[in-house]
PDB file of N, CA and C in Angstrom:
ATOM      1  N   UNK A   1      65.116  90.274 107.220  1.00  0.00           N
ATOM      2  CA  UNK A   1      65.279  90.147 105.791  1.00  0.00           C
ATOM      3  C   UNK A   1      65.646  88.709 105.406  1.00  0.00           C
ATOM      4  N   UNK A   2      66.321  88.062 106.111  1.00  0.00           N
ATOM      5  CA  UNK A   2      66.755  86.756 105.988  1.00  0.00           C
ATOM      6  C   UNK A   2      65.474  85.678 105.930  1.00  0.00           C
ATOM      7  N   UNK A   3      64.838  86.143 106.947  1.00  0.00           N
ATOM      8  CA  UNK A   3      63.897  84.959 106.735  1.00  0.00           C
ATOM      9  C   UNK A   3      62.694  85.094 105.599  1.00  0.00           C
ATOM     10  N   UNK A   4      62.823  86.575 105.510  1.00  0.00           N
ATOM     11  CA  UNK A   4      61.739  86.758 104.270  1.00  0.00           C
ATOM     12  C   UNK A   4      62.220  85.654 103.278  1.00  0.00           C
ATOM     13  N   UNK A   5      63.590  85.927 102.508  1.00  0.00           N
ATOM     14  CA  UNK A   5      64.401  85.453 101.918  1.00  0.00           C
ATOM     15  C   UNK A   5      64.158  83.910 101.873  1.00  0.00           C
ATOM     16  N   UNK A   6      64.343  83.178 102.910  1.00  0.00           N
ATOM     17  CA  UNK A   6      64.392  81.715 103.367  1.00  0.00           C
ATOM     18  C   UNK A   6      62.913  81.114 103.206  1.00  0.00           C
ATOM     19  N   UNK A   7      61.937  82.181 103.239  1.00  0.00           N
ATOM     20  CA  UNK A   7      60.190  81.613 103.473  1.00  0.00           C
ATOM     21  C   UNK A   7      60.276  81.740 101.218  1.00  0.00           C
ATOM     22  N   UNK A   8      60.551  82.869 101.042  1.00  0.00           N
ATOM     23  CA  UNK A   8      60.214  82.751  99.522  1.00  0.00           C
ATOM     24  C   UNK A   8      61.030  81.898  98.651  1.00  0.00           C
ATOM     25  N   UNK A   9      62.560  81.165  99.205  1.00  0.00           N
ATOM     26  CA  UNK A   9      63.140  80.013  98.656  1.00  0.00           C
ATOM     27  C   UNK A   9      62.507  79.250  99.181  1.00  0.00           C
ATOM     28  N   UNK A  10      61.700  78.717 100.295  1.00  0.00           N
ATOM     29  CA  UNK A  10      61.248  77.210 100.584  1.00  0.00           C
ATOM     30  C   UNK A  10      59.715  77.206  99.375  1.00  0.00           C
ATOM     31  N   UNK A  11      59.330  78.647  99.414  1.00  0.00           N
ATOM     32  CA  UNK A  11      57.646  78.295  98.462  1.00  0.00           C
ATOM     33  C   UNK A  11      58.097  78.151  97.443  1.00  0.00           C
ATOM     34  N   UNK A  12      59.066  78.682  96.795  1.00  0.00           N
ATOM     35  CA  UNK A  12      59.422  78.490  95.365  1.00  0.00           C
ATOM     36  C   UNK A  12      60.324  76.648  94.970  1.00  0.00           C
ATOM     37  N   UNK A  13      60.533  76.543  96.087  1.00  0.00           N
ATOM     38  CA  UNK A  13      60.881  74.903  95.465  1.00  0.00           C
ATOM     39  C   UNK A  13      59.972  74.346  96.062  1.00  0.00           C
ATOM     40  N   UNK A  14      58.951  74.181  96.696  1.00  0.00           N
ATOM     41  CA  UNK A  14      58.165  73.607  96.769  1.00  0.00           C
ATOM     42  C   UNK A  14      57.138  73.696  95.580  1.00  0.00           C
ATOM     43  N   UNK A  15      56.939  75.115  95.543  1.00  0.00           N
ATOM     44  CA  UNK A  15      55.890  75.250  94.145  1.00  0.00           C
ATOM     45  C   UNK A  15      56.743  74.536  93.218  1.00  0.00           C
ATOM     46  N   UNK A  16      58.102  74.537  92.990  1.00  0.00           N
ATOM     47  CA  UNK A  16      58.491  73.537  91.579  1.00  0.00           C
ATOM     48  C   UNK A  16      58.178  71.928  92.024  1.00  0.00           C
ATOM     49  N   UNK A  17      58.442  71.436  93.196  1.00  0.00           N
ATOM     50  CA  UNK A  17      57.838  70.336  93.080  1.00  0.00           C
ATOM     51  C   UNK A  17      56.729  69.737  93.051  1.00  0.00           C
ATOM     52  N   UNK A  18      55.570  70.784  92.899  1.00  0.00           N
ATOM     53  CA  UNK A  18      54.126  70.725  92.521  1.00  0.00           C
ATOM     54  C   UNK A  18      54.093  70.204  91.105  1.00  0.00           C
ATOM     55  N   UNK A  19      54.797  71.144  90.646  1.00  0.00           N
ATOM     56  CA  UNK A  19      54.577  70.948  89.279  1.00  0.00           C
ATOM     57  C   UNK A  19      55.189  69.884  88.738  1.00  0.00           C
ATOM     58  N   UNK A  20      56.073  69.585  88.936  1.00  0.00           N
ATOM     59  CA  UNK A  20      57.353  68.456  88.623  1.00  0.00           C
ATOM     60  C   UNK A  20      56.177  67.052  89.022  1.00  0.00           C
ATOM     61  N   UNK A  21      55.597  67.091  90.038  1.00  0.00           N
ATOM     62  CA  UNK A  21      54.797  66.056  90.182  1.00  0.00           C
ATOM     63  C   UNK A  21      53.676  65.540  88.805  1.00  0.00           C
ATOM     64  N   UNK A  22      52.960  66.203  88.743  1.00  0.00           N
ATOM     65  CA  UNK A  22      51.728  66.008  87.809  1.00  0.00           C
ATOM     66  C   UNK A  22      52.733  65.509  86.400  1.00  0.00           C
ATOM     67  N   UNK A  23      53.560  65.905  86.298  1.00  0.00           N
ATOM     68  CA  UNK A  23      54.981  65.615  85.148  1.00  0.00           C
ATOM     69  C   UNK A  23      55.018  64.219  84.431  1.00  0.00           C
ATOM     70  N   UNK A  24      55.391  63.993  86.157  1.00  0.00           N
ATOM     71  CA  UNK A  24      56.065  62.096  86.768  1.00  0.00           C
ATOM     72  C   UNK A  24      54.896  61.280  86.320  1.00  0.00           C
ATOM     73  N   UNK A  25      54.110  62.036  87.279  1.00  0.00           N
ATOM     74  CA  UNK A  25      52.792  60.823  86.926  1.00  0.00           C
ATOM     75  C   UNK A  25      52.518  60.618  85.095  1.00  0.00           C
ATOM     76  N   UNK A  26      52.008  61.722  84.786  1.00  0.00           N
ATOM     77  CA  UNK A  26      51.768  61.434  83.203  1.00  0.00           C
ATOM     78  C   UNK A  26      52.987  60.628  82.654  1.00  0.00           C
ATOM     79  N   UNK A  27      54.538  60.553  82.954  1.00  0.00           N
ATOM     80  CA  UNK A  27      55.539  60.161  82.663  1.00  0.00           C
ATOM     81  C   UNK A  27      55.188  58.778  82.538  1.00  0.00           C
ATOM     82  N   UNK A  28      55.192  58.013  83.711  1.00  0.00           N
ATOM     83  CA  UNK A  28      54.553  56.741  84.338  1.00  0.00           C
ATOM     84  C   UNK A  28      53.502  56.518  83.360  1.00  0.00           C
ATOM     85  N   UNK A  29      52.460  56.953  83.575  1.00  0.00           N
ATOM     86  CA  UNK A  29      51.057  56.450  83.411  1.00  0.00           C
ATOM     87  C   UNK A  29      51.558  56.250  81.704  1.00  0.00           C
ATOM     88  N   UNK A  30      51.688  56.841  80.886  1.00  0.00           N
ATOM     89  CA  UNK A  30      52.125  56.430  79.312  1.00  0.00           C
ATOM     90  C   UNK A  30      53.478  55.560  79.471  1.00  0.00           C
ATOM     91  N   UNK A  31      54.422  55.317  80.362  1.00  0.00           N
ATOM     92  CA  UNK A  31      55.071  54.197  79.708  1.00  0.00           C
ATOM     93  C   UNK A  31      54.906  53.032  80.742  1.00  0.00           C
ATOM     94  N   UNK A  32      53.842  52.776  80.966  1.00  0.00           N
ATOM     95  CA  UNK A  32      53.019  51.804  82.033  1.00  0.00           C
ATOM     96  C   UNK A  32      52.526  50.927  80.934  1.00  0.00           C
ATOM     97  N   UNK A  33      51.822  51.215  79.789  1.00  0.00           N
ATOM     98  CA  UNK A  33      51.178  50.294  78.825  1.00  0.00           C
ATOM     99  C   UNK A  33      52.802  49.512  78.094  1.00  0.00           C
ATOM    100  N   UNK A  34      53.702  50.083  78.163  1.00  0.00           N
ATOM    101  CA  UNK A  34      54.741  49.447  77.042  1.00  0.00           C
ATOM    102  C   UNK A  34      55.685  49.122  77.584  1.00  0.00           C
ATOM    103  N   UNK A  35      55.412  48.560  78.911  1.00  0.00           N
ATOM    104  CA  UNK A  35      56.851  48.331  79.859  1.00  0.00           C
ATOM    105  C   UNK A  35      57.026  46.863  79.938  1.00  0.00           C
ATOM    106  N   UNK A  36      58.122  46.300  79.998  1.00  0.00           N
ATOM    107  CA  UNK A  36      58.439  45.342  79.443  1.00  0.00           C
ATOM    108  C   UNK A  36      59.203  45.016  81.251  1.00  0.00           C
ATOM    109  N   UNK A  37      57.871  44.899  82.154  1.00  0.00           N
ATOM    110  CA  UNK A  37      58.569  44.480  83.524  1.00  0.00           C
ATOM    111  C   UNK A  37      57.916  42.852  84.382  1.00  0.00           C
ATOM    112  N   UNK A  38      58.115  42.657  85.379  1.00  0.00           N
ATOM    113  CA  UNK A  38      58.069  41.147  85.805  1.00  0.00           C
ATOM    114  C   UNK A  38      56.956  41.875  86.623  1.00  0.00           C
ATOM    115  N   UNK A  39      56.149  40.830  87.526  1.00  0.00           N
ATOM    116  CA  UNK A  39      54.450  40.569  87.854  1.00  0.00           C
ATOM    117  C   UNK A  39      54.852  42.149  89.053  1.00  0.00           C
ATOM    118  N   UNK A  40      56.393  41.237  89.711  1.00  0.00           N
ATOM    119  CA  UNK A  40      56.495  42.220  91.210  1.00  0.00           C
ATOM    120  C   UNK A  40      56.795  43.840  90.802  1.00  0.00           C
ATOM    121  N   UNK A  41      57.962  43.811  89.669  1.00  0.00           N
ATOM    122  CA  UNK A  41      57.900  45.319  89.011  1.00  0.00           C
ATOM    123  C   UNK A  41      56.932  46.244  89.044  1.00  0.00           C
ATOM    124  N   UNK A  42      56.098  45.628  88.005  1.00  0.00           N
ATOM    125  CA  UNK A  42      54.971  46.479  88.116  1.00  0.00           C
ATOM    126  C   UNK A  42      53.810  46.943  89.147  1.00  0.00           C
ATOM    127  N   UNK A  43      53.923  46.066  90.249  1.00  0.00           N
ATOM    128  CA  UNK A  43      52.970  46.032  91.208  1.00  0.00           C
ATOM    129  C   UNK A  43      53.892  47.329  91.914  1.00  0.00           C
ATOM    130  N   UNK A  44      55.100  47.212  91.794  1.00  0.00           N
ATOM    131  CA  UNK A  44      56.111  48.028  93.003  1.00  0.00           C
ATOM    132  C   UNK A  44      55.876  49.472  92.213  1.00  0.00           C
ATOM    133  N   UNK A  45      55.824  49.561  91.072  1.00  0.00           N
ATOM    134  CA  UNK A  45      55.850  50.432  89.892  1.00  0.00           C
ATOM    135  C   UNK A  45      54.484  51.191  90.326  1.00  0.00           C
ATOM    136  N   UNK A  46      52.991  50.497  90.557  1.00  0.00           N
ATOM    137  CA  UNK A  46      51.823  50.982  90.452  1.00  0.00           C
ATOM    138  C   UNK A  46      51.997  51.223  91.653  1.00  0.00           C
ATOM    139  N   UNK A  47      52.063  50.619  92.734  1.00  0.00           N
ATOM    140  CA  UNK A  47      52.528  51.305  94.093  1.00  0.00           C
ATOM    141  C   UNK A  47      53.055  52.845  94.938  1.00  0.00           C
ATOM    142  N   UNK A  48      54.010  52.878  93.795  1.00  0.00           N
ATOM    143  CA  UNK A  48      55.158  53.914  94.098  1.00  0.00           C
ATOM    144  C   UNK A  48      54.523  54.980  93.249  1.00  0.00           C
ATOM    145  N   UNK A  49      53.311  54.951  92.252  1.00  0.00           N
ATOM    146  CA  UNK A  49      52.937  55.971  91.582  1.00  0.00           C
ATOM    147  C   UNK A  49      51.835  56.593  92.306  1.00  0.00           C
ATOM    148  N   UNK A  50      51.192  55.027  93.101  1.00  0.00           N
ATOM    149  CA  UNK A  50      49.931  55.641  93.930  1.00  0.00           C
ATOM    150  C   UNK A  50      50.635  56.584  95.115  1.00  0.00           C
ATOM    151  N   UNK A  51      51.849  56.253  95.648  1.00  0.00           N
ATOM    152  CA  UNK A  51      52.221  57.127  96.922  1.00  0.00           C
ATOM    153  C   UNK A  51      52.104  58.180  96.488  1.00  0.00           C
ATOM    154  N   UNK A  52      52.860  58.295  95.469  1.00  0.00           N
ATOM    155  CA  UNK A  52      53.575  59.745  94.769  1.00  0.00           C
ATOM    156  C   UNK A  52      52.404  60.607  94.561  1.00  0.00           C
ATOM    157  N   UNK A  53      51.369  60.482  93.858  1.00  0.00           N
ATOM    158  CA  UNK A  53      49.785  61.236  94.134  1.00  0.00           C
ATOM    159  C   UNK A  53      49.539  61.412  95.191  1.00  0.00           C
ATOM    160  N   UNK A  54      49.351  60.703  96.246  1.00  0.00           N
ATOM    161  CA  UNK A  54      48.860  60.677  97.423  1.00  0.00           C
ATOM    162  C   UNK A  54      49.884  61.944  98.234  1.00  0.00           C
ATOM    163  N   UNK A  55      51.443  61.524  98.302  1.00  0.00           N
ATOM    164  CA  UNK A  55      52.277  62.348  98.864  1.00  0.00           C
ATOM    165  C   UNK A  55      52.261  63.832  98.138  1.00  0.00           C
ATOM    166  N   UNK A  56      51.546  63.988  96.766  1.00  0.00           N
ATOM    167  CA  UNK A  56      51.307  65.068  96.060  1.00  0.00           C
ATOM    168  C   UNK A  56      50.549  65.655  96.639  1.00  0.00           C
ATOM    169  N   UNK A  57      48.655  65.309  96.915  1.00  0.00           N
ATOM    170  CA  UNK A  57      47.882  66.003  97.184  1.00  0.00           C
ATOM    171  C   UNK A  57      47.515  66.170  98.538  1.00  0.00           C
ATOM    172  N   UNK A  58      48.688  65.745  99.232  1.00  0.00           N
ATOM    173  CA  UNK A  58      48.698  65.940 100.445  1.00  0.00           C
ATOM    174  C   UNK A  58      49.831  67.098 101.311  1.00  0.00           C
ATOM    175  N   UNK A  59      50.408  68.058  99.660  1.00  0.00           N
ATOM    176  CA  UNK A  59      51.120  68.475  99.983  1.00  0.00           C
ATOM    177  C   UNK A  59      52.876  68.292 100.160  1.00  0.00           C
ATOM    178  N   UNK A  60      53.164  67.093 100.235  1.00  0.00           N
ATOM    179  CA  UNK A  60      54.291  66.148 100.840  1.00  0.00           C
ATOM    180  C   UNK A  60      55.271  66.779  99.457  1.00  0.00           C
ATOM    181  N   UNK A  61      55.385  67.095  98.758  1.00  0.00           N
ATOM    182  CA  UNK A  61      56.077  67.422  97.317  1.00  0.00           C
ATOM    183  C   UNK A  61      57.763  66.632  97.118  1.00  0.00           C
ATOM    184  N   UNK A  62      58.159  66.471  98.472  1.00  0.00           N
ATOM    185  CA  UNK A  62      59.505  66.404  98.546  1.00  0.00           C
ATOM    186  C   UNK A  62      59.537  64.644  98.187  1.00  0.00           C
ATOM    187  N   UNK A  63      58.580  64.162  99.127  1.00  0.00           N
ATOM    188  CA  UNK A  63      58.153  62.281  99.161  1.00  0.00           C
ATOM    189  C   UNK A  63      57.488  62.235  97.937  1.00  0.00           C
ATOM    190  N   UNK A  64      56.735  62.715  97.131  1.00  0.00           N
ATOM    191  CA  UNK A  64      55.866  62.705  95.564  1.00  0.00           C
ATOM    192  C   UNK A  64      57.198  62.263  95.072  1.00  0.00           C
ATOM    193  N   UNK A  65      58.070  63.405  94.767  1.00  0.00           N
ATOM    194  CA  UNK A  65      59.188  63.418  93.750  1.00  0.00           C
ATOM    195  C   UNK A  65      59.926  61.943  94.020  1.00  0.00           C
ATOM    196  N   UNK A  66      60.063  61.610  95.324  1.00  0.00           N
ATOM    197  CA  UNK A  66      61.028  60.862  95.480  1.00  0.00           C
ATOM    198  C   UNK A  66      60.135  59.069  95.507  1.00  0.00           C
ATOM    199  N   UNK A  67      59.031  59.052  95.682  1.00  0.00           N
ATOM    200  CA  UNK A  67      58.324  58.083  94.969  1.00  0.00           C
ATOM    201  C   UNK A  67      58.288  57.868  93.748  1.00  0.00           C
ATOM    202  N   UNK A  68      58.285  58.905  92.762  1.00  0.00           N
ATOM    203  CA  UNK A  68      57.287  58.873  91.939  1.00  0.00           C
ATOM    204  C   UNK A  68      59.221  58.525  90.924  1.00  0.00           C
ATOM    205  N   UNK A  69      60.062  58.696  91.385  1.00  0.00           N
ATOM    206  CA  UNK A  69      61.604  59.261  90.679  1.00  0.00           C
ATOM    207  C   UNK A  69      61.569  57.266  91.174  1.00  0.00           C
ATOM    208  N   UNK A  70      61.765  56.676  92.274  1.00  0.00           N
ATOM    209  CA  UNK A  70      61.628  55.173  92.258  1.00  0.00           C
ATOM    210  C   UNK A  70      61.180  55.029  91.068  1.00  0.00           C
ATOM    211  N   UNK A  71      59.715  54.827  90.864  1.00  0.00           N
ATOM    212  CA  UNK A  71      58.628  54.308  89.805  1.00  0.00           C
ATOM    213  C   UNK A  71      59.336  54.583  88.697  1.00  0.00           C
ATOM    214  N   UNK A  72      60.283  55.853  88.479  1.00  0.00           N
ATOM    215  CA  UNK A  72      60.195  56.122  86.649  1.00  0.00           C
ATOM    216  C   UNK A  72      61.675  55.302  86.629  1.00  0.00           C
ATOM    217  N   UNK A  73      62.307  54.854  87.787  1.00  0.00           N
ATOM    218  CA  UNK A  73      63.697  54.601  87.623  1.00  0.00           C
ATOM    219  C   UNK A  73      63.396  52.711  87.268  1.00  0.00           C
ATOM    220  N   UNK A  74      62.464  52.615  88.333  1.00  0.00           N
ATOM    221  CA  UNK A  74      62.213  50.859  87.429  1.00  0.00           C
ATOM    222  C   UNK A  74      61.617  50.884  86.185  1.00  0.00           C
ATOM    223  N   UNK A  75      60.965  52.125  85.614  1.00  0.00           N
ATOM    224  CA  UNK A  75      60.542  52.071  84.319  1.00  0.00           C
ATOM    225  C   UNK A  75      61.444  52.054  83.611  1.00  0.00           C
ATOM    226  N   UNK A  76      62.367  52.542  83.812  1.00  0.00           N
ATOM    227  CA  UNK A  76      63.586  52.723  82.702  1.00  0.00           C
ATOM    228  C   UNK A  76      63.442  54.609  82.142  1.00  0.00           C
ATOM    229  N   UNK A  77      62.997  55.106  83.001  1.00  0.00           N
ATOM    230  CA  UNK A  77      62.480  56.689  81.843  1.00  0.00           C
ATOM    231  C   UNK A  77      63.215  57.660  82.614  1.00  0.00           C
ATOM    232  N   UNK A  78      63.403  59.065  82.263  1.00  0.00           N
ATOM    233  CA  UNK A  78      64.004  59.528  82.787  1.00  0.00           C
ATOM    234  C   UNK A  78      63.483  60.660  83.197  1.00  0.00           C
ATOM    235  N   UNK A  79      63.484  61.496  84.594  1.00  0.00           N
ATOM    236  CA  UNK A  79      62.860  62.458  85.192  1.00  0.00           C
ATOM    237  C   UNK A  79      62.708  63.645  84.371  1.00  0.00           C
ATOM    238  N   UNK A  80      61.867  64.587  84.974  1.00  0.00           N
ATOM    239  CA  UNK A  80      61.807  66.172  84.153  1.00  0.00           C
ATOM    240  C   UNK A  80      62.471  67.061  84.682  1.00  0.00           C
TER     241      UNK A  80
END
């Protein structure tokens, strides 16, 4: 019973960090045009958004969030 338990808490936060992903990105991608950052910012910024997709559709959900939570934290914006 326990592990039933333990398999349907690991899919269920993983399924939330599915979703939480696609979030971030749209988050990013609209305050990407109005960001008021230096040449390296933004390069580190477009960087950390490409992982965060990549670590998305590769499954990775835990590294998405935590890329993609970098990127919105040099944006100045705040997570979902």
């Amino acid at each position: 019973m326990r592990k039933v338990l333990f398999v349907a808490l690991a899919f269920a936060a993983t399924s939330a960090f599915a979703f939480h992903c696609p979030k971030d990105m749209k988050a990013i991608d609209a305050a990407l045009p109005k960001a008021n950052l230096s040449a390296e910012q933004m390069a580190e910024v477009k960087k950390l958004r490409a992982e965060g997709e990549a670590y998305h559709k590769a499954g990775k959900h835990q590294e998405a969030v935590d890329s993609l939570g970098k990127a919105m934290k040099i944006l100045g914006i705040a997570g979902n």
